[in-house]
C-alpha atoms as a PDB file:
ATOM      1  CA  UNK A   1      -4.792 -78.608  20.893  1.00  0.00           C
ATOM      2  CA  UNK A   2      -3.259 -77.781  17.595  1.00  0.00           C
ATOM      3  CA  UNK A   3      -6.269 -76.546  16.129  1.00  0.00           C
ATOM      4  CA  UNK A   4      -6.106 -74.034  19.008  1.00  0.00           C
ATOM      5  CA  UNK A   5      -2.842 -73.015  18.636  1.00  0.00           C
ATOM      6  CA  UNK A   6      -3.453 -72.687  15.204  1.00  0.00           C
ATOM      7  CA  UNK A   7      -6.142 -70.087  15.542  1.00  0.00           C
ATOM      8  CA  UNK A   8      -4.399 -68.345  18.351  1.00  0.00           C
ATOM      9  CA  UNK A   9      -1.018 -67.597  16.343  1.00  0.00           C
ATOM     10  CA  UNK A  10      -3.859 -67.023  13.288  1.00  0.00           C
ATOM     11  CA  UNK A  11      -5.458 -64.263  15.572  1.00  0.00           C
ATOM     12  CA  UNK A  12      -1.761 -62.774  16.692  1.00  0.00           C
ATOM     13  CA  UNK A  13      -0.839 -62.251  12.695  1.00  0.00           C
ATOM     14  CA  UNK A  14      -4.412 -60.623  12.162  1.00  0.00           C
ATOM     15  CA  UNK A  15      -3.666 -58.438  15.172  1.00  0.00           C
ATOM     16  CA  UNK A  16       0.044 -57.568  14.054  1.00  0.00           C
ATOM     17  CA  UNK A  17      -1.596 -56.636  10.390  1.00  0.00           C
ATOM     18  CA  UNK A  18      -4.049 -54.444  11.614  1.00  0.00           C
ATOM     19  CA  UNK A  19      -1.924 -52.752  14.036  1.00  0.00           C
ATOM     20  CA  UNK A  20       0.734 -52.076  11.332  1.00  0.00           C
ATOM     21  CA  UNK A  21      -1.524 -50.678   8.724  1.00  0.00           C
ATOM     22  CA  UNK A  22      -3.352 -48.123  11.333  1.00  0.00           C
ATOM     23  CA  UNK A  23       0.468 -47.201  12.112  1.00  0.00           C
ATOM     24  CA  UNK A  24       1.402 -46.908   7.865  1.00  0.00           C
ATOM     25  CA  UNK A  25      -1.346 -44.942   7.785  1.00  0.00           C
ATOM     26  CA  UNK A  26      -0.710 -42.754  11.038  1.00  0.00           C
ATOM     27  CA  UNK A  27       2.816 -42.324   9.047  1.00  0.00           C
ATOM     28  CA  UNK A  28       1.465 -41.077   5.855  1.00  0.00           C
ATOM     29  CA  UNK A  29      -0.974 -38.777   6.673  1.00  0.00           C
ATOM     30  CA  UNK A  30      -0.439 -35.305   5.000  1.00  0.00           C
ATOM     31  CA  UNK A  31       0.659 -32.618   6.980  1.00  0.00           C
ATOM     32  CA  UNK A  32      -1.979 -29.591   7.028  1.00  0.00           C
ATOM     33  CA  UNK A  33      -0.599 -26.710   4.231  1.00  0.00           C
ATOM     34  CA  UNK A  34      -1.125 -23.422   5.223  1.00  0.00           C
ATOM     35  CA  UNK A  35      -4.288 -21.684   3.362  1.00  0.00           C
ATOM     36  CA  UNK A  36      -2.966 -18.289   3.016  1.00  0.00           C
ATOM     37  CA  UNK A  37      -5.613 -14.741   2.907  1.00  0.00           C
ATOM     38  CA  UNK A  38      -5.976 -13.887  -0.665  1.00  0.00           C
ATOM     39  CA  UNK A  39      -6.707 -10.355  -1.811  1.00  0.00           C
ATOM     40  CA  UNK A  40      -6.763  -8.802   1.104  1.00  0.00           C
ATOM     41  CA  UNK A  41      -6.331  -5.758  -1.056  1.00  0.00           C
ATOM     42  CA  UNK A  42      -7.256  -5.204  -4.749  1.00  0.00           C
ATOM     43  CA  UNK A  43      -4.214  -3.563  -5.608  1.00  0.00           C
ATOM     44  CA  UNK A  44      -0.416  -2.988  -3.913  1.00  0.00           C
ATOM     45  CA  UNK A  45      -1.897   0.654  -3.290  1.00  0.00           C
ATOM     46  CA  UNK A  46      -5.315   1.080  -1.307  1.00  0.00           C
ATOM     47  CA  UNK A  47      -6.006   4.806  -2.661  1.00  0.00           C
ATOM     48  CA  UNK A  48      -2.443   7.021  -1.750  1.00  0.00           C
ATOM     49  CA  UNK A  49      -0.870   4.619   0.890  1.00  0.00           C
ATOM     50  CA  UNK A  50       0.375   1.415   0.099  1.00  0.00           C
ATOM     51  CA  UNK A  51      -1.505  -2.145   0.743  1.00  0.00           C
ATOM     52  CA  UNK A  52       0.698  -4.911   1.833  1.00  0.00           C
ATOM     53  CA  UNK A  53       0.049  -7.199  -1.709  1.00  0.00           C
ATOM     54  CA  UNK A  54       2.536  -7.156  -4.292  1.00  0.00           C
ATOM     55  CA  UNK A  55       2.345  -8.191  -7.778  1.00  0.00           C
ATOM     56  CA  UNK A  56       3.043 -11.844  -8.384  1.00  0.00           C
ATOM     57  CA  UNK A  57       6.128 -13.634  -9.322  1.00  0.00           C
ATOM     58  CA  UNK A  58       7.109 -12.255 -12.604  1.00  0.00           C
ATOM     59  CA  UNK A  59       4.395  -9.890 -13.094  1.00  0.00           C
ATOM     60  CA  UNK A  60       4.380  -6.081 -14.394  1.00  0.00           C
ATOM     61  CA  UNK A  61       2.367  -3.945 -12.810  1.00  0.00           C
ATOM     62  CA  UNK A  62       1.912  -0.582 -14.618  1.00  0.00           C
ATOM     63  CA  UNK A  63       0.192   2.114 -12.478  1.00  0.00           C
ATOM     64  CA  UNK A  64      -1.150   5.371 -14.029  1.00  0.00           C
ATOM     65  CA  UNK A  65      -2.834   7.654 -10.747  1.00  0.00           C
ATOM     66  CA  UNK A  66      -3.896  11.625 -11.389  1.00  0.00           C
ATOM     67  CA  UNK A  67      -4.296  14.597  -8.991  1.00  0.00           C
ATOM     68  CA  UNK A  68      -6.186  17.255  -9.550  1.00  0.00           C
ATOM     69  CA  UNK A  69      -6.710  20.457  -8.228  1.00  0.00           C
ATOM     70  CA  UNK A  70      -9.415  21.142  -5.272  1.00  0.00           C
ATOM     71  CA  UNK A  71     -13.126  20.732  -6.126  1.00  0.00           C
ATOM     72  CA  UNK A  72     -13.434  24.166  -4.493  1.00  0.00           C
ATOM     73  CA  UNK A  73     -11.283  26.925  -3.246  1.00  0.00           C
ATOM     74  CA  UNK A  74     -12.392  29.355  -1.146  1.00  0.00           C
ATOM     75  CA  UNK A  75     -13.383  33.017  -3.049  1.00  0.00           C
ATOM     76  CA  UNK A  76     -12.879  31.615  -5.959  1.00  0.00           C
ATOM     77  CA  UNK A  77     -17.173  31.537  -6.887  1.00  0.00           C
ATOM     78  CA  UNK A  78     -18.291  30.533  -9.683  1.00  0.00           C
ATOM     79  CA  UNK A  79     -14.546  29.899 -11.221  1.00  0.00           C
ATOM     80  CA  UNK A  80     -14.899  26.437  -9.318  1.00  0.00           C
ATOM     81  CA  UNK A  81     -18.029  25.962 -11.457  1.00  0.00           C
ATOM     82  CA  UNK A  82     -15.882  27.014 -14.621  1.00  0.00           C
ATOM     83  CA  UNK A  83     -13.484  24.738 -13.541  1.00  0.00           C
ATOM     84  CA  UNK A  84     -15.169  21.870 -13.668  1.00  0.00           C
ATOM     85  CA  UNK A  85     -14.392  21.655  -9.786  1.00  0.00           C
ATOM     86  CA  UNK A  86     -10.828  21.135 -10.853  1.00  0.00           C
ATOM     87  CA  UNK A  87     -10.928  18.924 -12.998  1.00  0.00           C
ATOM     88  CA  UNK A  88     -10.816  21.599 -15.702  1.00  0.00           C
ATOM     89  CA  UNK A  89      -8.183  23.956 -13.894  1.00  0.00           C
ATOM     90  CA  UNK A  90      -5.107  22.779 -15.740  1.00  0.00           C
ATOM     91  CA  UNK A  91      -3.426  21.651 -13.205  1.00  0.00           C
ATOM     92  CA  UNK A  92      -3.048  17.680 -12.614  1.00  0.00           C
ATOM     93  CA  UNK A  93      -0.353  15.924 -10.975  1.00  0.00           C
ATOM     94  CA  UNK A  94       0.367  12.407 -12.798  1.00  0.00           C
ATOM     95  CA  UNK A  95       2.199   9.928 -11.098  1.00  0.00           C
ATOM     96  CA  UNK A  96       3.503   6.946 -13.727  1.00  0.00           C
ATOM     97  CA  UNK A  97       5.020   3.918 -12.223  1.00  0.00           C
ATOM     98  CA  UNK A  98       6.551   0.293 -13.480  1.00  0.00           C
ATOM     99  CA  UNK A  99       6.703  -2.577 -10.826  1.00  0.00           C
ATOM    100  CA  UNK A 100       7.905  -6.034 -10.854  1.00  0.00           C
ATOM    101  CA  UNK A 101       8.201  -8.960  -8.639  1.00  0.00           C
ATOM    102  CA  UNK A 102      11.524 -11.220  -9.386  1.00  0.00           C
ATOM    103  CA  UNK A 103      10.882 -13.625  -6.458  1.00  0.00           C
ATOM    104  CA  UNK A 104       7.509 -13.978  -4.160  1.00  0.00           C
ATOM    105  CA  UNK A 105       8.329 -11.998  -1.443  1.00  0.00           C
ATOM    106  CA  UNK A 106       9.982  -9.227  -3.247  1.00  0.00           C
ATOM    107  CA  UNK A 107       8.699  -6.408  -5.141  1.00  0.00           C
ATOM    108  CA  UNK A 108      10.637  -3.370  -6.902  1.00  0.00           C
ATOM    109  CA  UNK A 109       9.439  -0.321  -8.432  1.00  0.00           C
ATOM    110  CA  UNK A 110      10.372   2.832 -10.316  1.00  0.00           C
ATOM    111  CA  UNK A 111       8.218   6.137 -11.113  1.00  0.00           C
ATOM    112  CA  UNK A 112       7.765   9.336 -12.352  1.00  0.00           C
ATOM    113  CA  UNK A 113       5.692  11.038  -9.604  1.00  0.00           C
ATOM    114  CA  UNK A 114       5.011  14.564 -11.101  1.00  0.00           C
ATOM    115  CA  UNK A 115       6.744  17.632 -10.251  1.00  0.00           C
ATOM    116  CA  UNK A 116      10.210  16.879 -11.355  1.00  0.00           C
ATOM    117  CA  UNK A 117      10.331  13.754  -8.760  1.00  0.00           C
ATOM    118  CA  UNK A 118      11.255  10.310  -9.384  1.00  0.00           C
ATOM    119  CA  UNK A 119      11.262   7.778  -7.222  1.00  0.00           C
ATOM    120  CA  UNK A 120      12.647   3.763  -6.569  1.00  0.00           C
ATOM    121  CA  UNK A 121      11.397   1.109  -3.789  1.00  0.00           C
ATOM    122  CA  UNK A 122      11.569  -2.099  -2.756  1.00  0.00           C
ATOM    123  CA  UNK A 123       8.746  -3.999  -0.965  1.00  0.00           C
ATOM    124  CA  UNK A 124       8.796  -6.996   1.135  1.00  0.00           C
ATOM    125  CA  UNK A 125       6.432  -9.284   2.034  1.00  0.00           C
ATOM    126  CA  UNK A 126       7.279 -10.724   5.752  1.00  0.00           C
ATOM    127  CA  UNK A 127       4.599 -12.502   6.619  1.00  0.00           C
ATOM    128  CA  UNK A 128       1.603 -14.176   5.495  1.00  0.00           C
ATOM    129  CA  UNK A 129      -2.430 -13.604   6.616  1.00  0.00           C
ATOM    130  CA  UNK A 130      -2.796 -18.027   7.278  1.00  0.00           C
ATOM    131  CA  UNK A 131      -4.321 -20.881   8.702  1.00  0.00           C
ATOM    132  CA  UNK A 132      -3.555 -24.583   8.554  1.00  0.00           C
ATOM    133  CA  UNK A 133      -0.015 -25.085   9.588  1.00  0.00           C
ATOM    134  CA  UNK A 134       0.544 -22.251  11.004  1.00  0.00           C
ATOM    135  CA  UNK A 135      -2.146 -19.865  12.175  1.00  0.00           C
ATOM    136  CA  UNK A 136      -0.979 -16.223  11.487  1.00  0.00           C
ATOM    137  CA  UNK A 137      -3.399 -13.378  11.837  1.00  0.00           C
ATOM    138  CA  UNK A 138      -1.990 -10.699   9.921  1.00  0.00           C
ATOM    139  CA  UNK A 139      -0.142  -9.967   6.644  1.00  0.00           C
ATOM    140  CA  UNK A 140       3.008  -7.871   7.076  1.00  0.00           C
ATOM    141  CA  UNK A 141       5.252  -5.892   4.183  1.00  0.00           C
ATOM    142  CA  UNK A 142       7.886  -3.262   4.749  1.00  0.00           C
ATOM    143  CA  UNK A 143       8.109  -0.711   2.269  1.00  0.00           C
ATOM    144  CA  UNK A 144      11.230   1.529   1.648  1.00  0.00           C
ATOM    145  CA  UNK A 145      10.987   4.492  -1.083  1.00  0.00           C
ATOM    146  CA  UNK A 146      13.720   6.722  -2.287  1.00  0.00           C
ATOM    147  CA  UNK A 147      12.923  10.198  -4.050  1.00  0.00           C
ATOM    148  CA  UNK A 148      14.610  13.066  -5.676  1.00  0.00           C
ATOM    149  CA  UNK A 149      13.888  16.301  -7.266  1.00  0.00           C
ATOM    150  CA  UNK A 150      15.320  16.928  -9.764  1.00  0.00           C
ATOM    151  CA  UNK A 151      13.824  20.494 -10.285  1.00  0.00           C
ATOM    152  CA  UNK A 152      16.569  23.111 -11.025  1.00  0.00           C
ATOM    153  CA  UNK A 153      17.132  25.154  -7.499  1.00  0.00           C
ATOM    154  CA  UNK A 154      20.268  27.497  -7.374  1.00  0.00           C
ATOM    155  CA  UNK A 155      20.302  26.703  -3.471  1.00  0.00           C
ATOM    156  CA  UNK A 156      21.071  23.252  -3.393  1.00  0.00           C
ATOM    157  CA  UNK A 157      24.961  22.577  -4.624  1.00  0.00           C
ATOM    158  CA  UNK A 158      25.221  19.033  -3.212  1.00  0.00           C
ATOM    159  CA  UNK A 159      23.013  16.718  -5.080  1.00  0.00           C
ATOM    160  CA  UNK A 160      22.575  14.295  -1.897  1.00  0.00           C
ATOM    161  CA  UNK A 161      20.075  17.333  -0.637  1.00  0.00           C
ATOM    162  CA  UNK A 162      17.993  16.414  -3.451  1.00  0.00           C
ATOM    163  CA  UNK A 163      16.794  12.994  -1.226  1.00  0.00           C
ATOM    164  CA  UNK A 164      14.006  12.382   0.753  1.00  0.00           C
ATOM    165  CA  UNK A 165      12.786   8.540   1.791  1.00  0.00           C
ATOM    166  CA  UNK A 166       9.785   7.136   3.190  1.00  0.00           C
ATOM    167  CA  UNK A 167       9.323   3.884   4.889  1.00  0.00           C
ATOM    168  CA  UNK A 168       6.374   2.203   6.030  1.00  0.00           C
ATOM    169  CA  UNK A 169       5.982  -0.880   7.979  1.00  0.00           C
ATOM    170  CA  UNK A 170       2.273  -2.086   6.576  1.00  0.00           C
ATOM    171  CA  UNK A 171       0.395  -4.877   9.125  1.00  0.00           C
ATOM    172  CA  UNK A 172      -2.880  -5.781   7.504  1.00  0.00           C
ATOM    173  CA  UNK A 173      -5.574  -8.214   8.498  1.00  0.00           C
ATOM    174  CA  UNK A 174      -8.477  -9.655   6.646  1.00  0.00           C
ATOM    175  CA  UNK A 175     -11.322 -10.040   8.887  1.00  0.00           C
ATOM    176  CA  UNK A 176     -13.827 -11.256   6.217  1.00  0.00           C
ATOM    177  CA  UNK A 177     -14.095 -12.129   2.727  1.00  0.00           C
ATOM    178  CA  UNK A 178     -15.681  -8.335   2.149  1.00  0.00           C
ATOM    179  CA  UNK A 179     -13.432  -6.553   5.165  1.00  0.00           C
ATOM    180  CA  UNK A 180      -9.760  -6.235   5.178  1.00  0.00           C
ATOM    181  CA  UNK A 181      -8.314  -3.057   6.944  1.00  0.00           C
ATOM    182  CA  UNK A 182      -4.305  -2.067   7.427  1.00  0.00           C
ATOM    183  CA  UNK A 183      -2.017  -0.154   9.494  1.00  0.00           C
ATOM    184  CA  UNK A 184       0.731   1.850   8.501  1.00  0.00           C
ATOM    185  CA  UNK A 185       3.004   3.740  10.591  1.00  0.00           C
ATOM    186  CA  UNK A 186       5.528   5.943   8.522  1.00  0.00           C
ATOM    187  CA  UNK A 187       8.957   7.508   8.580  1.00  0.00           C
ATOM    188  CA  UNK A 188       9.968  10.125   6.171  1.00  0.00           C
ATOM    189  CA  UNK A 189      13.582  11.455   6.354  1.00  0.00           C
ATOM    190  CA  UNK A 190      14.852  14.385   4.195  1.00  0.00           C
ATOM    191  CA  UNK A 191      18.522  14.576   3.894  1.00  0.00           C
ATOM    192  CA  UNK A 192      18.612  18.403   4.508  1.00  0.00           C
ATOM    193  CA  UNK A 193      16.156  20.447   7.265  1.00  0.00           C
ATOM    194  CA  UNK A 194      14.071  22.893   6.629  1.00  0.00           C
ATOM    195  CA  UNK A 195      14.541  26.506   7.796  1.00  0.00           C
ATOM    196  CA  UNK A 196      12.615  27.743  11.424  1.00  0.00           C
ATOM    197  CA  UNK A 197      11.766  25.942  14.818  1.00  0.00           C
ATOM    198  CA  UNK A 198      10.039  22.798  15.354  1.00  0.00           C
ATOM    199  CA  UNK A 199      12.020  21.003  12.258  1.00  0.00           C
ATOM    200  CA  UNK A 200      13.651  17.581  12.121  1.00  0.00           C
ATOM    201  CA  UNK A 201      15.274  15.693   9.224  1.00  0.00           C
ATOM    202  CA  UNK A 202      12.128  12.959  10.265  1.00  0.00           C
ATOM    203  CA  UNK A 203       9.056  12.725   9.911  1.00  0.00           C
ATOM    204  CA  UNK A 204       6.313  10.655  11.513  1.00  0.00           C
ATOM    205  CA  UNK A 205       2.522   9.848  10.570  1.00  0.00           C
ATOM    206  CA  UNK A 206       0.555   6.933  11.384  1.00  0.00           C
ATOM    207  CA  UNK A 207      -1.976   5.542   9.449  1.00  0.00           C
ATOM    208  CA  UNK A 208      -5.146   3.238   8.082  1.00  0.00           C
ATOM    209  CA  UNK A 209      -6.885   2.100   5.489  1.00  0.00           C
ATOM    210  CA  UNK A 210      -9.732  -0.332   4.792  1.00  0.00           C
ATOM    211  CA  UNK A 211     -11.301  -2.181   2.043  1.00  0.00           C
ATOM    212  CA  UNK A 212     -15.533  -3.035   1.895  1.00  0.00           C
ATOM    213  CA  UNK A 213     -16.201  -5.663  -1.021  1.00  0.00           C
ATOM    214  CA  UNK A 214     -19.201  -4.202  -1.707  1.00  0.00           C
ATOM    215  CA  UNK A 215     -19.831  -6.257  -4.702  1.00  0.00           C
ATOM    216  CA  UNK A 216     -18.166  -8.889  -6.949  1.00  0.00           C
ATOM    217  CA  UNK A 217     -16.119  -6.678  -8.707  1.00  0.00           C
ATOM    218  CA  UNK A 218     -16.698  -3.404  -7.109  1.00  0.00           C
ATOM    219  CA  UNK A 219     -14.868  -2.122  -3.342  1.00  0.00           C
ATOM    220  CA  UNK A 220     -15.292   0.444  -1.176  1.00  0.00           C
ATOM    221  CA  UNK A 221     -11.740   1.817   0.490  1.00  0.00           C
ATOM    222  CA  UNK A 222     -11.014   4.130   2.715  1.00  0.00           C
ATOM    223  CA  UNK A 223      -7.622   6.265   4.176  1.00  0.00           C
ATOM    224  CA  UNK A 224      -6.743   8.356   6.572  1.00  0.00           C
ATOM    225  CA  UNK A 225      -3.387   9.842   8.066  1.00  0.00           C
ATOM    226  CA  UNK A 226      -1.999  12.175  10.804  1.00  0.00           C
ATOM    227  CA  UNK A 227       1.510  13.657  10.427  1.00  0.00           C
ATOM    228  CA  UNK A 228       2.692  13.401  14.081  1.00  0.00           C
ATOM    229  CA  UNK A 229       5.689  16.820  13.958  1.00  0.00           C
ATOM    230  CA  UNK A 230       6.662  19.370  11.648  1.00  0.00           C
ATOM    231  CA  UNK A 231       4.057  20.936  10.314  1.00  0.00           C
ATOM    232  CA  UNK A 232       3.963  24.275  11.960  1.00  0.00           C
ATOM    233  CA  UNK A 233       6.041  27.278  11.839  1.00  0.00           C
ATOM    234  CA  UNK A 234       8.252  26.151   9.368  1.00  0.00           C
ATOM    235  CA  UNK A 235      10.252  29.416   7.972  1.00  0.00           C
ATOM    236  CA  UNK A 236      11.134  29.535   4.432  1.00  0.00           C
ATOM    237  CA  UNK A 237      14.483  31.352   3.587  1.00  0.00           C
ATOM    238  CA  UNK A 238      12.466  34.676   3.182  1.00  0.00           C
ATOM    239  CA  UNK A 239      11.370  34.491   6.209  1.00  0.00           C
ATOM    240  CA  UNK A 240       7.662  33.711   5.982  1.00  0.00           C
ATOM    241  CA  UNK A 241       6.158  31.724   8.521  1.00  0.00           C
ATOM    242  CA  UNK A 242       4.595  27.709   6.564  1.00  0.00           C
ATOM    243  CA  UNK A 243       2.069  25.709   7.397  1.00  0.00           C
ATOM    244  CA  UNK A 244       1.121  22.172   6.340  1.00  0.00           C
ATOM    245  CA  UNK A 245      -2.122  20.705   6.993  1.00  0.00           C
ATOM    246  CA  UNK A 246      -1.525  17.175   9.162  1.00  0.00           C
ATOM    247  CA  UNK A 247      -4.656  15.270   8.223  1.00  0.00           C
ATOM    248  CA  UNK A 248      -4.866  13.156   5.157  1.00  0.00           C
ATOM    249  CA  UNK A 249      -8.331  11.586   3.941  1.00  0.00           C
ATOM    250  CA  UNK A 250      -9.078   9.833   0.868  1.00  0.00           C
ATOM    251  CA  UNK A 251     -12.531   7.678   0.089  1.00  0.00           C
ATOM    252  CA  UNK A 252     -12.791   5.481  -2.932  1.00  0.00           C
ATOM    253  CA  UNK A 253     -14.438   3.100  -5.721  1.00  0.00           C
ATOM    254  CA  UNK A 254     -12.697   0.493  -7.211  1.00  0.00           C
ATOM    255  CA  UNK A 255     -14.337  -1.276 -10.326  1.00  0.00           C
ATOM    256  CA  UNK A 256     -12.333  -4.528 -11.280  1.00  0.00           C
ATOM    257  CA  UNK A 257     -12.887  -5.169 -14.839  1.00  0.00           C
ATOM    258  CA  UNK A 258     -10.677  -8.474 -14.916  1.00  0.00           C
ATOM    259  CA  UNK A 259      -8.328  -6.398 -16.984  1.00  0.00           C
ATOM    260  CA  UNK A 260      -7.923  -3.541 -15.466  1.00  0.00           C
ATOM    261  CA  UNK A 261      -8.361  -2.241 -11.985  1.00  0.00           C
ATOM    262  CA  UNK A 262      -9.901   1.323 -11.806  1.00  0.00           C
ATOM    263  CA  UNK A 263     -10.072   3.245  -8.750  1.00  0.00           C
ATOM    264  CA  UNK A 264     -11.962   7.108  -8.652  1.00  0.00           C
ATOM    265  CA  UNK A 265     -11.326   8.498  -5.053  1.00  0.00           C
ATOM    266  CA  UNK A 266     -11.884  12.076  -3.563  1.00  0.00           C
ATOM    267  CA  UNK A 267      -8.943  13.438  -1.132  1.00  0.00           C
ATOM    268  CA  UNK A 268      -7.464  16.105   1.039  1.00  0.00           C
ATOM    269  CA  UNK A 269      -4.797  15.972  -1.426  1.00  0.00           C
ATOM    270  CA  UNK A 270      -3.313  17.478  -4.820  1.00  0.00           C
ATOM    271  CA  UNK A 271      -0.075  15.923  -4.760  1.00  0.00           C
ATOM    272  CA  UNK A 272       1.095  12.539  -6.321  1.00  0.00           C
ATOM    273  CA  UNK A 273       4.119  11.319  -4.131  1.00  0.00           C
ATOM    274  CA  UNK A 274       3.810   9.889  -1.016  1.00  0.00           C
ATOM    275  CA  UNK A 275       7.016  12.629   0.572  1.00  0.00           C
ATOM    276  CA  UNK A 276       4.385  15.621  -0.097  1.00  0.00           C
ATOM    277  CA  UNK A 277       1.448  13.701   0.985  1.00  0.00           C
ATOM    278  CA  UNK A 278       2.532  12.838   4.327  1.00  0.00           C
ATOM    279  CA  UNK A 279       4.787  15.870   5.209  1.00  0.00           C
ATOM    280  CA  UNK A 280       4.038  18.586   3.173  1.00  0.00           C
ATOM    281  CA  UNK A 281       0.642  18.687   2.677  1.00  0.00           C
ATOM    282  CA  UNK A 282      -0.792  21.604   1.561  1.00  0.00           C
ATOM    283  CA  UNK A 283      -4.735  21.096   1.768  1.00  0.00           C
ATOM    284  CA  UNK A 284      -6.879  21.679   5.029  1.00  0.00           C
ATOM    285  CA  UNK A 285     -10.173  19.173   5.579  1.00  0.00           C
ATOM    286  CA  UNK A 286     -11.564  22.297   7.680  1.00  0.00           C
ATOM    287  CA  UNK A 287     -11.331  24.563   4.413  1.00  0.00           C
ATOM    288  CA  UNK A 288     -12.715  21.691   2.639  1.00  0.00           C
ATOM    289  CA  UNK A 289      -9.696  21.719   0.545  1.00  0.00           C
ATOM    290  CA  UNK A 290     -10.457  18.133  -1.451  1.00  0.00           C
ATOM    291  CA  UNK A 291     -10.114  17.258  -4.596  1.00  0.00           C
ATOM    292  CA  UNK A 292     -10.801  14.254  -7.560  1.00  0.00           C
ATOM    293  CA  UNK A 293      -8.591  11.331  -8.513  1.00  0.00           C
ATOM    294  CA  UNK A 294      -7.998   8.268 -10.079  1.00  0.00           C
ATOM    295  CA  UNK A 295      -5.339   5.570 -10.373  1.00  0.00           C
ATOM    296  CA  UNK A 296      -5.253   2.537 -13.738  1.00  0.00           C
ATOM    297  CA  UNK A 297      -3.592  -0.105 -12.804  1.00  0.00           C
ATOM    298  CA  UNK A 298      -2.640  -3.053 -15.185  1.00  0.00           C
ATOM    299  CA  UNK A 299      -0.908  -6.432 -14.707  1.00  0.00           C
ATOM    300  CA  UNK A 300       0.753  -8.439 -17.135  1.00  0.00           C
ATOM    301  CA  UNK A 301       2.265 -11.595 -16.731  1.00  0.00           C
ATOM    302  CA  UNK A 302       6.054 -12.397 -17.853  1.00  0.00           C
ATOM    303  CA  UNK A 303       6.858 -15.771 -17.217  1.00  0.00           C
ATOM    304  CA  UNK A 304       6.885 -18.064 -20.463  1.00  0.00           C
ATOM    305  CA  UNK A 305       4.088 -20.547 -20.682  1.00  0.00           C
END
C-alpha cells in the first residue's frame, strides 16, 4: 500500500512539473515584432513627386536635380539638333536641397529650387508598410512644403503674396520585392489669386508613381499627374488669355552605386519646384513638349560611432 501511494504522489509531482514548465514556457514566448517594407522607394523623391521614405535618423541627404529645356520645340528645325535637344540651350533649372531626419518619423528640408524660389518642408512618416504584429498594408507620409519668390516684382507690396504651399498626403504599397507603386493626391494654395475666371487660391492634382527593380542596383520609375482646376483662361494683368498644360509625365533610370544614387529621367517638364510643376505647367505631352533630367542624391550619416 505504501509503495502505491508512493508512486501515485511520485506521478502527481511529475504531472505538476510538466504542467508548470509547458505554462513557463507558454509565458515566455516572444511576442511576434513587426517586419517592416524596406525600400519601397530608392530615394525620398521617385523622379519630381515625392516617395514616402525619408532619410534615416540623423542622416543628410544632399539632393542635386537639373531641368532642362525641351528635347524639341516645334519650328525650331535643326536648332533642336544644335541644341543638343536642350541640353545645350542654356537654359537649366537646378534645384539644390539639404535634408535631415532628427527623429524616425520626421524629416525636414530646405532648398534652392531655381528661379529665385526657395523652399522649407517637413515630412512625416505615419505609418509603416508591416507584418508580424501588426499587419499594415501600406506606408503613409504627409508632406507639407512652403515656397517663396523672391524675384523682384514692383506688383507685389506685401511680402506674404510671395507664398505658395503644397501638401501631399503620399500612401504607398510594396507589392513585391521589384514592385512598389504610390499615390499622391495634392493641394497647392497660393496666398494671392491669379487674374481672370476659373481661379482659386487652391489647387488640386492627383497622382502616381511606381518603382520596377529591374536589377540589383538599377530601377525603373515611373510618374504621372493631372491638375484637377485652374489651368484655363487664366488672364494675366495685360489682359492675355494663359494656359497651363494639366498632365505631368516623367519616366526614369536609377543606377545605385552604393554611394550615390543617380537618377536620368525624361519629362513633360522644365521646371524644378514642385508649385510650377503641378499648377503652372507650361509643357503640353500633345506638342511633345519633354525634356532631359537628372537628380544626385547623397547620404551621409551624422550620428557618432
Amino acid at each position: 500500500m505504501k509503495k502505491i501511494v508512493s508512486l501515485t504522489l511520485f506521478a502527481f509531482a511529475l504531472c505538476s512539473y510538466a504542467v508548470a514548465q509547458d505554462s513557463a514556457a507558454v509565458e515566455t514566448k516572444e511576442a511576434p515584432t513587426p517586419k517592416y517594407a524596406r525600400a519601397t522607394f530608392n530615394s525620398t523623391r521617385i523622379i519630381n513627386m515625392q516617395s514616402t521614405e525619408i532619410v534615416s535618423k540623423g542622416a543628410l541627404e544632399f539632393m542635386i536635380s537639373h531641368h532642362f529645356s525641351n528635347i524639341w520645340n516645334k519650328g525650331a528645325g535643326s536648332e533642336n539638333v544644335g541644341q543638343l535637344f536642350g541640353l545645350n540651350s542654356g537654359v537649366a533649372h537646378t534645384y539644390m536641397s539639404f535634408a535631415y531626419s532628427p527623429l524616425d518619423w520626421l524629416n525636414v528640408g530646405v532648398a534652392a529650387a531655381g528661379s529665385s524660389k526657395y523652399e522649407g518642408w517637413l515630412k512625416f512618416r505615419l505609418v509603416r508598410q508591416q507584418t508580424g504584429l501588426r499587419n499594415i498594408p501600406v506606408s503613409v507620409s504627409l508632406y507639407s512644403m512652403g515656397n517663396i519668390n523672391v524675384a523682384k516684382d514692383p506688383d507685389i507690396t506685401f511680402a506674404g503674396n510671395r507664398l505658395s504651399f503644397v501638401n501631399q498626403l503620399l500612401i504607398a504599397r510594396k507589392f513585391s520585392p521589384k514592385l512598389s507603386v504610390e499615390l499622391i493626391p495634392t493641394w497647392v494654395h497660393f496666398n494671392i489669386v491669379p487674374y481672370g475666371i476659373n481661379n482659386s487660391n487652391e489647387v488640386f492634382s492627383v497622382g502616381f508613381g511606381a518603382k520596377y527593380k529591374a536589377k540589383p542596383k538599377m530601377n525603373l520609375t515611373l510618374e504621372y499627374s493631372r491638375q484637377l482646376n485652374m489651368y484655363e483662361n487664366i488672364i494675366t494683368k495685360n489682359g492675355a488669355i494663359l494656359n497651363y498644360y494639366p498632365n505631368l509625365l516623367a519616366a526614369g533610370i536609377e543606377i545605385n552605386t552604393g554611394g550615390h544614387l543617380f537618377q536620368f529621367f525624361v519629362g513633360s517638364t522644365t521646371s524644378a519646384s514642385n508649385v510650377d510643376q503641378l499648377a503652372k505647367n507650361t509643357s503640353s505631352i500633345k506638342d511633345g513638349n519633354f525634356a532631359f533630367g537628372f537628380t544626385i542624391n547623397r547620404s551621409l550619416s551624422l550620428k557618432k560611432n
